[in-house]
N, C-alpha and C. Protein backbone atom coordinates (compact mmCIF):
# COMPACT_ATOMS: atom_id res chain seq x y z
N UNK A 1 -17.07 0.18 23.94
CA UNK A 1 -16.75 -0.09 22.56
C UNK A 1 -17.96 -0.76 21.90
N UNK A 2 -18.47 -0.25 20.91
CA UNK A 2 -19.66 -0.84 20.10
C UNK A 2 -19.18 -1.75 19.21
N UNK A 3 -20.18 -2.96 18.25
CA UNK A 3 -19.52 -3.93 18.44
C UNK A 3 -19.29 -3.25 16.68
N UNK A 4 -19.43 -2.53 16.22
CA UNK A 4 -18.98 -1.90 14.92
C UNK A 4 -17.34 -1.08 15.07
N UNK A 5 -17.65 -0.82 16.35
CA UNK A 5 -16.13 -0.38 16.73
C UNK A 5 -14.98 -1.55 16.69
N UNK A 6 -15.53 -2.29 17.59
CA UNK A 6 -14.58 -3.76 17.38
C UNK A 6 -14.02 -4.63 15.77
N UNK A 7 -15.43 -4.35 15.40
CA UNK A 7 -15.21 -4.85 14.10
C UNK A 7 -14.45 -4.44 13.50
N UNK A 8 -14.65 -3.00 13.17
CA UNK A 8 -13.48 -1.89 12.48
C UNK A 8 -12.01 -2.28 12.62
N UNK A 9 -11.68 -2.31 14.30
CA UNK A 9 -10.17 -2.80 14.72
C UNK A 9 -10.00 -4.26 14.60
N UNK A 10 -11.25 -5.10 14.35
CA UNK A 10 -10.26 -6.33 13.46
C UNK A 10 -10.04 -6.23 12.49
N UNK A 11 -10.57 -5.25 11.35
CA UNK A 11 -10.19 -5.32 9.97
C UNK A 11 -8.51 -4.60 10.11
N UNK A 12 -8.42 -3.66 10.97
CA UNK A 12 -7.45 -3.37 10.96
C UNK A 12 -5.66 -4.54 11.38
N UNK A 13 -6.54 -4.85 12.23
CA UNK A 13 -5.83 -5.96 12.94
C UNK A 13 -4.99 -7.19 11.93
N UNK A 14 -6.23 -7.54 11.09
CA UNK A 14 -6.39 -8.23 10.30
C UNK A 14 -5.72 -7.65 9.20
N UNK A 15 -5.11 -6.66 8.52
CA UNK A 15 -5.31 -5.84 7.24
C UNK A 15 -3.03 -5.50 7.94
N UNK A 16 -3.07 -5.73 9.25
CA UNK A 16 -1.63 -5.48 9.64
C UNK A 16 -1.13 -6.74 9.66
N UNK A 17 -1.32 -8.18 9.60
CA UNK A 17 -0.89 -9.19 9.94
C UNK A 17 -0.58 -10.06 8.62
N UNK A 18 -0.11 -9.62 7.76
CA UNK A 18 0.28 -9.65 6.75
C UNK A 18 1.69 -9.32 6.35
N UNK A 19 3.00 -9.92 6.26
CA UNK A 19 4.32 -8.93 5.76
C UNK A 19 4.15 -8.38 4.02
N UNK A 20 3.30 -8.48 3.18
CA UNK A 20 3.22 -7.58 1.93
C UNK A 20 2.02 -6.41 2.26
N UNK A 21 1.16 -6.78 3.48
CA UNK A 21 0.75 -5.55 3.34
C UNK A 21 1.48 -4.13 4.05
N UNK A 22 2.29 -4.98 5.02
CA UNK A 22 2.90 -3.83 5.90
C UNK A 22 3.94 -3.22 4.63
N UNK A 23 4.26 -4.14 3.95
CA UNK A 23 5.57 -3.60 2.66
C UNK A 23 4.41 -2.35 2.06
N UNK A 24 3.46 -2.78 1.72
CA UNK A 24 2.65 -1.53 0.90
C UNK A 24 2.37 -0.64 1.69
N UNK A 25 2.05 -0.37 3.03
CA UNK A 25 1.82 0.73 3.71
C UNK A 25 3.20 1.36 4.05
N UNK A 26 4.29 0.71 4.34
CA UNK A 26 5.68 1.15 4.22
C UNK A 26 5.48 2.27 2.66
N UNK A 27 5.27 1.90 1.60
CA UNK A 27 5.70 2.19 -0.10
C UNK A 27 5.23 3.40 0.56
N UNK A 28 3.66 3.36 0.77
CA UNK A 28 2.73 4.80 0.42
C UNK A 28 2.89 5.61 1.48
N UNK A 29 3.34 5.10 2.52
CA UNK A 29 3.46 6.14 3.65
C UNK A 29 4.30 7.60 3.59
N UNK A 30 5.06 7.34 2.42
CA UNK A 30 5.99 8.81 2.16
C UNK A 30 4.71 9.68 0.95
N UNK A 31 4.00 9.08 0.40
CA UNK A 31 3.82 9.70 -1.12
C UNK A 31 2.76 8.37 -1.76
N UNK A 32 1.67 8.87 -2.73
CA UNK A 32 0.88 8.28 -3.35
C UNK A 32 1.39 7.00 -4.12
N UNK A 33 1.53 6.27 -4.55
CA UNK A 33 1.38 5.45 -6.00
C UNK A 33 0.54 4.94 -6.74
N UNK A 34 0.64 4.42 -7.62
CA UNK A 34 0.12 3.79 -8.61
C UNK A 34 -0.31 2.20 -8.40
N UNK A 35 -0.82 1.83 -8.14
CA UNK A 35 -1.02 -0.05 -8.66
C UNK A 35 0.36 -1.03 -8.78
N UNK A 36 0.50 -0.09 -10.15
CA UNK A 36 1.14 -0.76 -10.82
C UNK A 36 3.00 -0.84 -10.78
N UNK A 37 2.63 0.35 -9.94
CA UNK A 37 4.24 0.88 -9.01
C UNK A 37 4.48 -0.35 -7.78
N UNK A 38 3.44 -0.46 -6.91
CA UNK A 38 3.52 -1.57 -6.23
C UNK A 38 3.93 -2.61 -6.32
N UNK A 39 2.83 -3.27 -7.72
CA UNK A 39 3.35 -4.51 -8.14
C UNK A 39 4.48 -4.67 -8.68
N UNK A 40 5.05 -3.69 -9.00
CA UNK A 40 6.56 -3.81 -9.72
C UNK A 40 7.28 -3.90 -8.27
N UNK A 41 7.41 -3.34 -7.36
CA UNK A 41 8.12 -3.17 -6.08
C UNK A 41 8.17 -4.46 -5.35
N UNK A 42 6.82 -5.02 -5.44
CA UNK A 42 6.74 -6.05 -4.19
C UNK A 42 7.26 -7.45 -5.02
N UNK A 43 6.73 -7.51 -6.27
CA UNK A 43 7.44 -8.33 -7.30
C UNK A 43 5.82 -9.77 -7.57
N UNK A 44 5.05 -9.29 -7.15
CA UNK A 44 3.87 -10.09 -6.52
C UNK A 44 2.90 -10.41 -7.86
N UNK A 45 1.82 -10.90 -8.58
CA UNK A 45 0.93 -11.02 -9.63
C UNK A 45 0.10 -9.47 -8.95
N UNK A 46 -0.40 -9.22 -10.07
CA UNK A 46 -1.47 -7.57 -9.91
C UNK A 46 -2.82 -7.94 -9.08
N UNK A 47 -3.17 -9.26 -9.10
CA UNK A 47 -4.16 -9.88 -8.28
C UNK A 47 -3.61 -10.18 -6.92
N UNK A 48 -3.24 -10.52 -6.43
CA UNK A 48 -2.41 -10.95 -5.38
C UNK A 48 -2.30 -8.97 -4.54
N UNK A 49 -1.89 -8.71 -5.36
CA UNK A 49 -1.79 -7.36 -4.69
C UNK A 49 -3.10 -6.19 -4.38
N UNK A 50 -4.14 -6.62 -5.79
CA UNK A 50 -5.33 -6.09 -5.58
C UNK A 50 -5.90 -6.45 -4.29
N UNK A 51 -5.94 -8.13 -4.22
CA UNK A 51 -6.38 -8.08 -3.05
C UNK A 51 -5.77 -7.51 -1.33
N UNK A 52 -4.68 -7.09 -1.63
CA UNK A 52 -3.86 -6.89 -0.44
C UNK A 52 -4.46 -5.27 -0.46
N UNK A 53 -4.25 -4.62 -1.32
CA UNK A 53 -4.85 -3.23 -1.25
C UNK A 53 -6.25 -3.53 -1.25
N UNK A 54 -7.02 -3.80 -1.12
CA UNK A 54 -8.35 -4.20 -1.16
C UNK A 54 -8.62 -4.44 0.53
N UNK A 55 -7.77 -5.04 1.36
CA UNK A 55 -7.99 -5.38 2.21
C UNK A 55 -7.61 -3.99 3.33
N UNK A 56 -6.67 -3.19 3.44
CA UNK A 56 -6.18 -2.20 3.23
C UNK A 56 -6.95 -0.93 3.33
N UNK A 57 -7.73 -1.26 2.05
CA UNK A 57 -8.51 -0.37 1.64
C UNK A 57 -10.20 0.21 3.17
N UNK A 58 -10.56 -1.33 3.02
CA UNK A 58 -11.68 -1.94 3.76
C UNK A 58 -11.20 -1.64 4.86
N UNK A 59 -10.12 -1.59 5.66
CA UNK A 59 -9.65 -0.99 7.15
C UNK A 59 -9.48 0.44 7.41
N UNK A 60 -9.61 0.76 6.29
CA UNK A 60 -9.40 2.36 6.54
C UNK A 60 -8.03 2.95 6.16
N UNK A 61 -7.17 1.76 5.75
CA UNK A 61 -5.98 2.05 6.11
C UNK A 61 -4.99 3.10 4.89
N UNK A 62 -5.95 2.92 3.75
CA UNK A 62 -6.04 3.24 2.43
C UNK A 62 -6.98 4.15 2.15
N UNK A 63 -6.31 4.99 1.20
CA UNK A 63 -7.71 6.04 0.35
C UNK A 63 -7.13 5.49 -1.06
N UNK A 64 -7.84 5.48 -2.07
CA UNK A 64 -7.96 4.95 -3.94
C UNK A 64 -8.68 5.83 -4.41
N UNK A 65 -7.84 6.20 -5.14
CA UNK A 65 -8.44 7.38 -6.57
C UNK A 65 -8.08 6.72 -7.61
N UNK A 66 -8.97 6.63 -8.67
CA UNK A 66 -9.24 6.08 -10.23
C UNK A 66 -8.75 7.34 -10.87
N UNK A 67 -7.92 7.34 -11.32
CA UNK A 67 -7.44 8.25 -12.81
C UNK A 67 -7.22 7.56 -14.26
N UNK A 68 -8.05 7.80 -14.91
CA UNK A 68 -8.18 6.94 -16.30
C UNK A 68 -8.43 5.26 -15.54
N UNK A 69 -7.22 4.68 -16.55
CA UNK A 69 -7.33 3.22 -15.96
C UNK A 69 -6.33 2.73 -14.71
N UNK A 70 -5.78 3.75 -14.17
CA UNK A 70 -4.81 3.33 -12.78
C UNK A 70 -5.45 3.84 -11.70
N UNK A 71 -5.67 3.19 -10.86
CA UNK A 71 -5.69 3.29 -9.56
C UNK A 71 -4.62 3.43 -8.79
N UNK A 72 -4.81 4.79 -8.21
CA UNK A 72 -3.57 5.33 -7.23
C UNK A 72 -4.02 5.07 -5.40
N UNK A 73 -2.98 4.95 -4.83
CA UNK A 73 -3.43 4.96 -3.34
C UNK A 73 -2.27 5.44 -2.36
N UNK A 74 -2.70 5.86 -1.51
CA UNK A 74 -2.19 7.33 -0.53
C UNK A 74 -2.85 6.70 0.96
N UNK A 75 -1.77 7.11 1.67
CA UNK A 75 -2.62 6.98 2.93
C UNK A 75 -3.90 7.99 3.29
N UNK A 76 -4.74 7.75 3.87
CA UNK A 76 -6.12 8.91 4.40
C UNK A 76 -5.63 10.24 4.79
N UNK A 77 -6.42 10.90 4.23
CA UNK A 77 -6.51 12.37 5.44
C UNK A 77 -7.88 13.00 5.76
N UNK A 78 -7.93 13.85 6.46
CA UNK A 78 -8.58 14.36 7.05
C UNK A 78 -8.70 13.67 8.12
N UNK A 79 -10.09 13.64 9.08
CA UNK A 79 -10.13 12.92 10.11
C UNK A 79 -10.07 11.38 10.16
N UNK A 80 -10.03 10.42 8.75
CA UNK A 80 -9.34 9.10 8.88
C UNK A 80 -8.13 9.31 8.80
N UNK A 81 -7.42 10.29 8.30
CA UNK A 81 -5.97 10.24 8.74
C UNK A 81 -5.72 10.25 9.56
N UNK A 82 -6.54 11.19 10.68
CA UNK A 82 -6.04 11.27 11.61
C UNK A 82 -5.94 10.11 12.63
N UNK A 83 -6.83 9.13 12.21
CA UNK A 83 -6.80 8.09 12.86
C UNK A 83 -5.57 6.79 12.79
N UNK A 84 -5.15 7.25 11.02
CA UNK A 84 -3.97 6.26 11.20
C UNK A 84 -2.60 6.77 11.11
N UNK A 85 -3.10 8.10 11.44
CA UNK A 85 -0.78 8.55 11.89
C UNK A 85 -0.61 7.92 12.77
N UNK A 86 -0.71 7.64 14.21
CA UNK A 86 -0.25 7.11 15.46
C UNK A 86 0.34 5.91 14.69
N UNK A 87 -0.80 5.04 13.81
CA UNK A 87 -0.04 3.82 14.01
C UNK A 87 0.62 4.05 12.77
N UNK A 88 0.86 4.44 11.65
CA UNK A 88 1.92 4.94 10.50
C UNK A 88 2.77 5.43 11.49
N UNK A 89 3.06 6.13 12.12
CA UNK A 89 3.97 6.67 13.37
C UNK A 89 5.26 5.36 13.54
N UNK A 90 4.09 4.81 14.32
CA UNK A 90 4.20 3.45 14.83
C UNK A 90 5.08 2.72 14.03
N UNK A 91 4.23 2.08 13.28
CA UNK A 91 5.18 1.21 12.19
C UNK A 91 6.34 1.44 11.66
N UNK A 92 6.45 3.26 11.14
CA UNK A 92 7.61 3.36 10.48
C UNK A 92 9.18 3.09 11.76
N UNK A 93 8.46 3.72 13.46
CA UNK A 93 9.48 3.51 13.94
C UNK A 93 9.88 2.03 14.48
N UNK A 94 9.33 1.27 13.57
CA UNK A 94 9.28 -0.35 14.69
C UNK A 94 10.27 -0.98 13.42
N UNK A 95 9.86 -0.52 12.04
CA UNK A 95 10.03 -1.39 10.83
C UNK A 95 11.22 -0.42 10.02
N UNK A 96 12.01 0.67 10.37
CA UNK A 96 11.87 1.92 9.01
C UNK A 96 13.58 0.90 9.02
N UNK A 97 14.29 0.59 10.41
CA UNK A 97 15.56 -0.05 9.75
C UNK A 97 15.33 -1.67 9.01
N UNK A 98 14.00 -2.58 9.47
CA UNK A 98 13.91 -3.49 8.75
C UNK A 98 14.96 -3.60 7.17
N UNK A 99 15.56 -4.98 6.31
CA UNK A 99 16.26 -4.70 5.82
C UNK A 99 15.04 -4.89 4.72
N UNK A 100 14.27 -5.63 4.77
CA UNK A 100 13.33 -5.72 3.76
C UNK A 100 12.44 -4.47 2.86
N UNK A 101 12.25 -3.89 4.12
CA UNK A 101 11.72 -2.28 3.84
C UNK A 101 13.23 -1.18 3.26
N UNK A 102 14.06 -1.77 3.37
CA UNK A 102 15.42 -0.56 3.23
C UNK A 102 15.32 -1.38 1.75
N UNK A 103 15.22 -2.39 1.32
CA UNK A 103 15.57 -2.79 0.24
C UNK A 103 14.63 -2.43 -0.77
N UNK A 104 12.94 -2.50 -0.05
CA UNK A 104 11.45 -2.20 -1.09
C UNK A 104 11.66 -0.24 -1.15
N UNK A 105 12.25 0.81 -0.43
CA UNK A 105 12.51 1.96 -0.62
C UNK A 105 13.50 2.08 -1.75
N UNK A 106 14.71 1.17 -2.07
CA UNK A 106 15.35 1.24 -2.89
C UNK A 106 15.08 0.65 -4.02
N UNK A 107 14.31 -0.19 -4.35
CA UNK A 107 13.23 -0.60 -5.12
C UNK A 107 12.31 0.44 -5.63
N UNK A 108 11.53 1.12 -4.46
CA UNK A 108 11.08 2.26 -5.13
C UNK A 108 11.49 3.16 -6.04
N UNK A 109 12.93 3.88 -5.64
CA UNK A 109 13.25 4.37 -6.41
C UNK A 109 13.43 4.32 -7.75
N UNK A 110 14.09 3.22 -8.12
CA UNK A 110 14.39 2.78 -9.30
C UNK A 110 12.92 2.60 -9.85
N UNK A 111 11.88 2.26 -9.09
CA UNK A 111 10.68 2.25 -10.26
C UNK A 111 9.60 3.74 -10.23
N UNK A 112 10.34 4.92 -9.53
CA UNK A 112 9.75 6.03 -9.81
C UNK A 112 10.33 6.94 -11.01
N UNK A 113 11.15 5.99 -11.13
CA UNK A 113 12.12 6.95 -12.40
C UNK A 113 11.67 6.75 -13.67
N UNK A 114 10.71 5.34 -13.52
CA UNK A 114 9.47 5.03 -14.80
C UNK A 114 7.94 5.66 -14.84
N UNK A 115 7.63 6.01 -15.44
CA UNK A 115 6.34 6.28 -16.03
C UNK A 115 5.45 5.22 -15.62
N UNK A 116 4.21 5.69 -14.44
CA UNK A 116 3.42 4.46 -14.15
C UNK A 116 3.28 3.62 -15.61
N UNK A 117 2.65 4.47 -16.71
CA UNK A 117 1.79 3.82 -18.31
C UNK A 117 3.26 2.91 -18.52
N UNK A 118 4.50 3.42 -18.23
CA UNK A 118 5.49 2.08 -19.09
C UNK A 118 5.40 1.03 -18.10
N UNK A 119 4.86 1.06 -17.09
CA UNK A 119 5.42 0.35 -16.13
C UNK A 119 4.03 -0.78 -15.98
N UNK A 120 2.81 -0.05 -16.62
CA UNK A 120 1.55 -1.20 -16.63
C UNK A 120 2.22 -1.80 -17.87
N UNK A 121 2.55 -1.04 -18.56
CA UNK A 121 2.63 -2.14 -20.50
C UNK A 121 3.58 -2.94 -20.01
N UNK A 122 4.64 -3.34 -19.11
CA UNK A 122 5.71 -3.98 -19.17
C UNK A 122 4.72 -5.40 -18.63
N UNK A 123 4.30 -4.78 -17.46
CA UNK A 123 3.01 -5.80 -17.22
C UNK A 123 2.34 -6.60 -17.78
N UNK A 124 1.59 -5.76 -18.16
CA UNK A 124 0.63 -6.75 -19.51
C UNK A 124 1.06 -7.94 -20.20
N UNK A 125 2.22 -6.90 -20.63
CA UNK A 125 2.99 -7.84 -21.71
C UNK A 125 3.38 -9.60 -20.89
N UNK A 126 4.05 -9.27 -19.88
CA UNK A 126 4.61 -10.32 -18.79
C UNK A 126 2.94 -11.33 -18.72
N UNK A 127 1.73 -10.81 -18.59
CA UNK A 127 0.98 -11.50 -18.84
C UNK A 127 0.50 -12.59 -19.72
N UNK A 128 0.84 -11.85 -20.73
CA UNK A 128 0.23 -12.55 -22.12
C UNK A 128 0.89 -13.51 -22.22
């Protein structure tokens, strides 16, 4: 193991030892979202969560596409996907009856039935 290899699997390590990040890799593991879908789900500040997808991101564990002003995120594919089905595998069968995750799926729903754009303005607004 090279020591860039090691490194890699602590970010990962590091990037799983978190319960809001495992909630966000739970969200995206079926299907893409939005940012701003998240933060409505997890119930968290948009910072707080940037950095959680940020961290996420930096492990590999995440792919981010910029469309206009939202940032969407999806788990990897191609050959980084292929690296994190086993443990997406993994997780969903360790965590999928968790009640927390049965509750952030039903959460989901109710906030896919919004329009990411209504769902940043509700945001904002909560900011100001």
């Amino acid at each position: 193991m090279t020591n860039e290899t090691m490194r890699q699997t602590l970010r990962v390590t590091k990037a799983l030892g978190d319960l809001q990040r495992l909630r966000i890799l739970m969200l995206v593991q079926p299907d893409e979202l939005c940012a701003c879908q998240i933060v409505e789900v997890l119930g968290l500040a948009p910072s707080t969560v940037s950095k959680h997808l940020s961290l996420l991101s930096e492990a590999g564990l995440l792919a981010a596409r910029k469309e206009g002003r939202w940032m969407h995120y999806r788990l990897p594919e191609g050959a980084d996907g292929a690296k994190v089905r086993p443990l997406m595998k993994w997780l969903v069968s360790v965590l999928a009856d968790e009640i927390a995750m049965q509750q952030d799926a039903a959460a989901l729903r109710r906030v896919l039935v919004c329009a990411p754009e209504e769902i940043c303005r509700r945001q904002r607004k909560r900011c100001e």
